[in-house]
Each structure stands twice: as C-alpha cells, then as structure tokens.
C-alpha atoms as a PDB file:
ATOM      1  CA  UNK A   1      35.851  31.988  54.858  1.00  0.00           C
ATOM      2  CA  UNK A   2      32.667  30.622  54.300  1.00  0.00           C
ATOM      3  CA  UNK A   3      32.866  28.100  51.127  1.00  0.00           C
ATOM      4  CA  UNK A   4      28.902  28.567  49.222  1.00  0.00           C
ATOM      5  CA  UNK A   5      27.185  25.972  46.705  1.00  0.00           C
ATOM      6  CA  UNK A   6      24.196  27.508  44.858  1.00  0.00           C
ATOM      7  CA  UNK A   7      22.178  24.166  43.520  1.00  0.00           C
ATOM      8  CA  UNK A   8      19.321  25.727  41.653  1.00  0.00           C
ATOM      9  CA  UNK A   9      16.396  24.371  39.633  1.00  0.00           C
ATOM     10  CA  UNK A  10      16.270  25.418  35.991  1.00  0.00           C
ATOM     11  CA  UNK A  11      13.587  27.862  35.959  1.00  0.00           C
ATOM     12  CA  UNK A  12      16.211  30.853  37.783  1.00  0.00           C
ATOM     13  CA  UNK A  13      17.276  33.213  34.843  1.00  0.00           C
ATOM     14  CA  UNK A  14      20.441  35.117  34.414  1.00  0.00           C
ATOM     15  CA  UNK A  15      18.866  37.952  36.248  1.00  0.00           C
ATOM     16  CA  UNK A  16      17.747  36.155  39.324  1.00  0.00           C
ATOM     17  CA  UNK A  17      21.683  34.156  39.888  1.00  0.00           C
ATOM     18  CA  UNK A  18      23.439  37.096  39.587  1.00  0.00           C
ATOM     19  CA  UNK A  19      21.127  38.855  42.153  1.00  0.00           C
ATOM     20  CA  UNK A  20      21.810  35.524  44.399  1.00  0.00           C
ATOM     21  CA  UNK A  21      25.879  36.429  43.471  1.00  0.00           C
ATOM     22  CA  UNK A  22      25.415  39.997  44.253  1.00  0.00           C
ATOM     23  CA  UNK A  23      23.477  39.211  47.649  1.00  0.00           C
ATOM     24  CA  UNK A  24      24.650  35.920  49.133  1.00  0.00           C
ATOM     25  CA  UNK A  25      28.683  37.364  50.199  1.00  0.00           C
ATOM     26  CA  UNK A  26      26.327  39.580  52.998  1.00  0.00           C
ATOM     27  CA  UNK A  27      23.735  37.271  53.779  1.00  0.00           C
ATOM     28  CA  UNK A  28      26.080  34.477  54.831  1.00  0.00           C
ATOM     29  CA  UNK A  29      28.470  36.764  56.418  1.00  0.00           C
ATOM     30  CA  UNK A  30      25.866  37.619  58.343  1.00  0.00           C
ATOM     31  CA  UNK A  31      24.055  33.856  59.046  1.00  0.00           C
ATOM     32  CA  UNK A  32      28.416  32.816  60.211  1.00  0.00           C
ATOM     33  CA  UNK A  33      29.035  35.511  62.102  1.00  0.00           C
ATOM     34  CA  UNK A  34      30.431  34.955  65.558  1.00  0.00           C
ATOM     35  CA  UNK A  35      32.784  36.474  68.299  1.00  0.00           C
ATOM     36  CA  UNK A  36      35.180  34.167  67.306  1.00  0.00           C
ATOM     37  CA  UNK A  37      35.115  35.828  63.075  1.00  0.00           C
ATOM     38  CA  UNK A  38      33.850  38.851  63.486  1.00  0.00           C
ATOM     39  CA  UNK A  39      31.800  40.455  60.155  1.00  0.00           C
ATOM     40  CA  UNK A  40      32.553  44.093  59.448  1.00  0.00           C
ATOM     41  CA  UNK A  41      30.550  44.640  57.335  1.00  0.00           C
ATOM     42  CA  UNK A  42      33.138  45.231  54.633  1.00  0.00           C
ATOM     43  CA  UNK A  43      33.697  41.932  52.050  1.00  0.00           C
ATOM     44  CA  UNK A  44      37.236  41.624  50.984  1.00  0.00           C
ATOM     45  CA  UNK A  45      38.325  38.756  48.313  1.00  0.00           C
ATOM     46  CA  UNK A  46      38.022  35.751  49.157  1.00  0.00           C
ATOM     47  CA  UNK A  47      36.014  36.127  52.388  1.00  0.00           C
ATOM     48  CA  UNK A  48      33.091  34.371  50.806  1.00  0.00           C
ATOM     49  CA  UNK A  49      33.126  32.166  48.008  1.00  0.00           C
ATOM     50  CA  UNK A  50      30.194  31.036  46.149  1.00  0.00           C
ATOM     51  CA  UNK A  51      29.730  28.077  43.312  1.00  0.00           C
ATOM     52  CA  UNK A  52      26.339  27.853  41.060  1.00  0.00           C
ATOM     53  CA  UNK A  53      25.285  24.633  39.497  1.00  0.00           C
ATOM     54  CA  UNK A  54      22.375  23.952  37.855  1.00  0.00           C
ATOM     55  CA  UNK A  55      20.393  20.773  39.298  1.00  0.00           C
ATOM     56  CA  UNK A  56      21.227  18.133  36.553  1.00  0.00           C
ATOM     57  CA  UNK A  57      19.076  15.640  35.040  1.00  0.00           C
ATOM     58  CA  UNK A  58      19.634  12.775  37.292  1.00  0.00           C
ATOM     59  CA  UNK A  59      19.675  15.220  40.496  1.00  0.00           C
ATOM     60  CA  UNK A  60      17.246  13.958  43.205  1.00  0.00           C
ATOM     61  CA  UNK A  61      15.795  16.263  46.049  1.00  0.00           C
ATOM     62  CA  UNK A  62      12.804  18.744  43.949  1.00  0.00           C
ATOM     63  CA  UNK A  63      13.803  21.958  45.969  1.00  0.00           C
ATOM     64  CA  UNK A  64      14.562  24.915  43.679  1.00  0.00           C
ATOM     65  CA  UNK A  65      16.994  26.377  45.194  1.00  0.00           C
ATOM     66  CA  UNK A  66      19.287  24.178  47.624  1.00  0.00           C
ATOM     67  CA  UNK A  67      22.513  26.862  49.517  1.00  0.00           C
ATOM     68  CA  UNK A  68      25.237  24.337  51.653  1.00  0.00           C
ATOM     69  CA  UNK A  69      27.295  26.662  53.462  1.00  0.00           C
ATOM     70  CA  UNK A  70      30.463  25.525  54.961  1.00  0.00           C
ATOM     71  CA  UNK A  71      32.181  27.343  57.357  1.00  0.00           C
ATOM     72  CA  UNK A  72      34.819  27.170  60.219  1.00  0.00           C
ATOM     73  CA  UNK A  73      33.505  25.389  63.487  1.00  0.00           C
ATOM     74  CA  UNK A  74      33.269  27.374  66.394  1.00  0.00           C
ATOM     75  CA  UNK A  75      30.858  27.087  69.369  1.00  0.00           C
ATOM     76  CA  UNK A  76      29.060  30.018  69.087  1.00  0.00           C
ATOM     77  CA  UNK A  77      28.065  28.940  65.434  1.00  0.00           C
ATOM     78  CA  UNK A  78      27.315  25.838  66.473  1.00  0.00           C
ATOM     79  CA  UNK A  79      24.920  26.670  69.272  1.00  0.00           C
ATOM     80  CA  UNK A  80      23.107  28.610  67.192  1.00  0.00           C
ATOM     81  CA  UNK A  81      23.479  26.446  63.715  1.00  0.00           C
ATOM     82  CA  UNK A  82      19.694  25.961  62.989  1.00  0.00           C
ATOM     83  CA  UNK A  83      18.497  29.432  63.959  1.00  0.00           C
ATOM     84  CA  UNK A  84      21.793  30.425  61.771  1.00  0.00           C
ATOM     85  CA  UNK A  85      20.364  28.342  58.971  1.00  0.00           C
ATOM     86  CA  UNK A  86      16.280  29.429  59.040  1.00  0.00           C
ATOM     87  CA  UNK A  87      17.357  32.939  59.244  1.00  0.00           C
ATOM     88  CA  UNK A  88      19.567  32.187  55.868  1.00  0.00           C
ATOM     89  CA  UNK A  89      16.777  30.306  54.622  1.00  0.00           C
ATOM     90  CA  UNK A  90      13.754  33.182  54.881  1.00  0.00           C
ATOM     91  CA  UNK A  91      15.742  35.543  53.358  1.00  0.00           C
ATOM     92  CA  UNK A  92      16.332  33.369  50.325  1.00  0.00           C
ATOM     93  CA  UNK A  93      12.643  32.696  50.184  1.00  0.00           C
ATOM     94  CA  UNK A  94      11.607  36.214  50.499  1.00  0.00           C
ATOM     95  CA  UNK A  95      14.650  37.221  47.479  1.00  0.00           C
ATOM     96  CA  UNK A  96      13.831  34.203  44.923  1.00  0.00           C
ATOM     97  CA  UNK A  97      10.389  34.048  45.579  1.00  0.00           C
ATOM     98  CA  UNK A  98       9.665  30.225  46.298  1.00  0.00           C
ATOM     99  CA  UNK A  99       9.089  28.758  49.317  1.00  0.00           C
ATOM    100  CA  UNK A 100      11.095  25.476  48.013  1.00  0.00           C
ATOM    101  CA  UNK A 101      14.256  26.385  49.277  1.00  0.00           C
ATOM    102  CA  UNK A 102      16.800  24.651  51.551  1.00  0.00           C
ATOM    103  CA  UNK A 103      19.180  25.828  53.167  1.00  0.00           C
ATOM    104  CA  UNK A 104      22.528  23.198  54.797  1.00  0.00           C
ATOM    105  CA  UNK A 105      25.081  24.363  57.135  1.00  0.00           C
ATOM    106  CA  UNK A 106      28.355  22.431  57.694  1.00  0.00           C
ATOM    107  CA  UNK A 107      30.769  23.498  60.502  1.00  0.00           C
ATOM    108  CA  UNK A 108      33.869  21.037  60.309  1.00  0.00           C
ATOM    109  CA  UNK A 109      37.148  21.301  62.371  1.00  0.00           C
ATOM    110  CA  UNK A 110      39.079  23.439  59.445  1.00  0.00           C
ATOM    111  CA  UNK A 111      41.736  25.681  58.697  1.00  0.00           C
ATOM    112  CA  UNK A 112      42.518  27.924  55.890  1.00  0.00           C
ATOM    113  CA  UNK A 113      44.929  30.193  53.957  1.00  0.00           C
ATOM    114  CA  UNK A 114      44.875  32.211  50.898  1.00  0.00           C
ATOM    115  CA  UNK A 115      47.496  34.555  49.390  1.00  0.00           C
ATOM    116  CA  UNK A 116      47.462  37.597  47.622  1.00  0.00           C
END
C-alpha cells in the first residue's frame, strides 16, 4: 500500500486537488507496480492512500506541487526507482499544468496490515 503526500502551492483550486484525488490511486499504482505487488487494475480501500497539505508559510523548496510516495521495498522497484519516479512526475506535469513539480519515492524495509 503505497502511503501519498500531496504538498501543493496555493494557487491549486478545489477543482484541480480533487482531480489529483480522483487520479493519483492509478497513477501510483501504476509508477509501484512490480512482480512482487502486482496492480490489477482494480483499487480496493486502502490500497493507496493519499494526504494533501497546502505548502505553509514558512515551507521552503518553491515547487508547486511536491508527491513523496512511499511504498514497500522490493528489488524490482528499486532497480527501476528513478524511471518509476520521472514517469510519475510527467504525468503530473502534463495533469496540473506546471512544469514545477517534484516527484520523491521512498522504498523502506516495511510491513503492513489493515482490517476491515
């Protein structure tokens, strides 16, 4: 389960966040996929989960629009972690319109478990 924080400047409107919310589940399923976690195609709760915050005043960094996606190590992701990460990254820019977006992925040793 891929854990998603949306940082975004203050100029994205209602509109554009809950397209990011509506699009993101896919588009990181997609950017984590692997042999090991297989994506189906078909997003069940709690298989992504994603966390906006508006940059605040005494944020550093200027992008508009910074996505940290953590997900589960395995090797296939991280041979592939930067390719993994661009691809993410062009299809944000091409959705939100800006080129000043960045995109961080973080594949720690982890485990997980969720009930009903």
């Amino acid at each position: 389960m891929p854990l998603v924080e949306i940082t975004h400047a203050a100029r994205f409107d209602d509109a554009q966040l809950r397209l990011l919310a509506e699009r993101l589940p896919h588009e990181v399923s997609l950017a984590v996929e692997c042999p090991e976690e297989p994506y189906d195609g078909d997003l069940r709760p709690g298989d992504v989960d994603l966390r906006f915050r508006p940059r605040g005043p005494y944020d550093a960094g200027g992008l508009d629009l910074v996505i940290e996606v953590r997900s589960r190590w395995t090797a296939s992701r991280a041979e592939t972690r930067d390719d993994r990460c661009e691809r993410l990254r062009r299809f944000l820019v091409d959705l939100v319109g800006t080129p000043s977006v960045g995109v961080f992925l973080t594949l720690p040793v982890a485990g997980w478990a969720q009930g009903e």
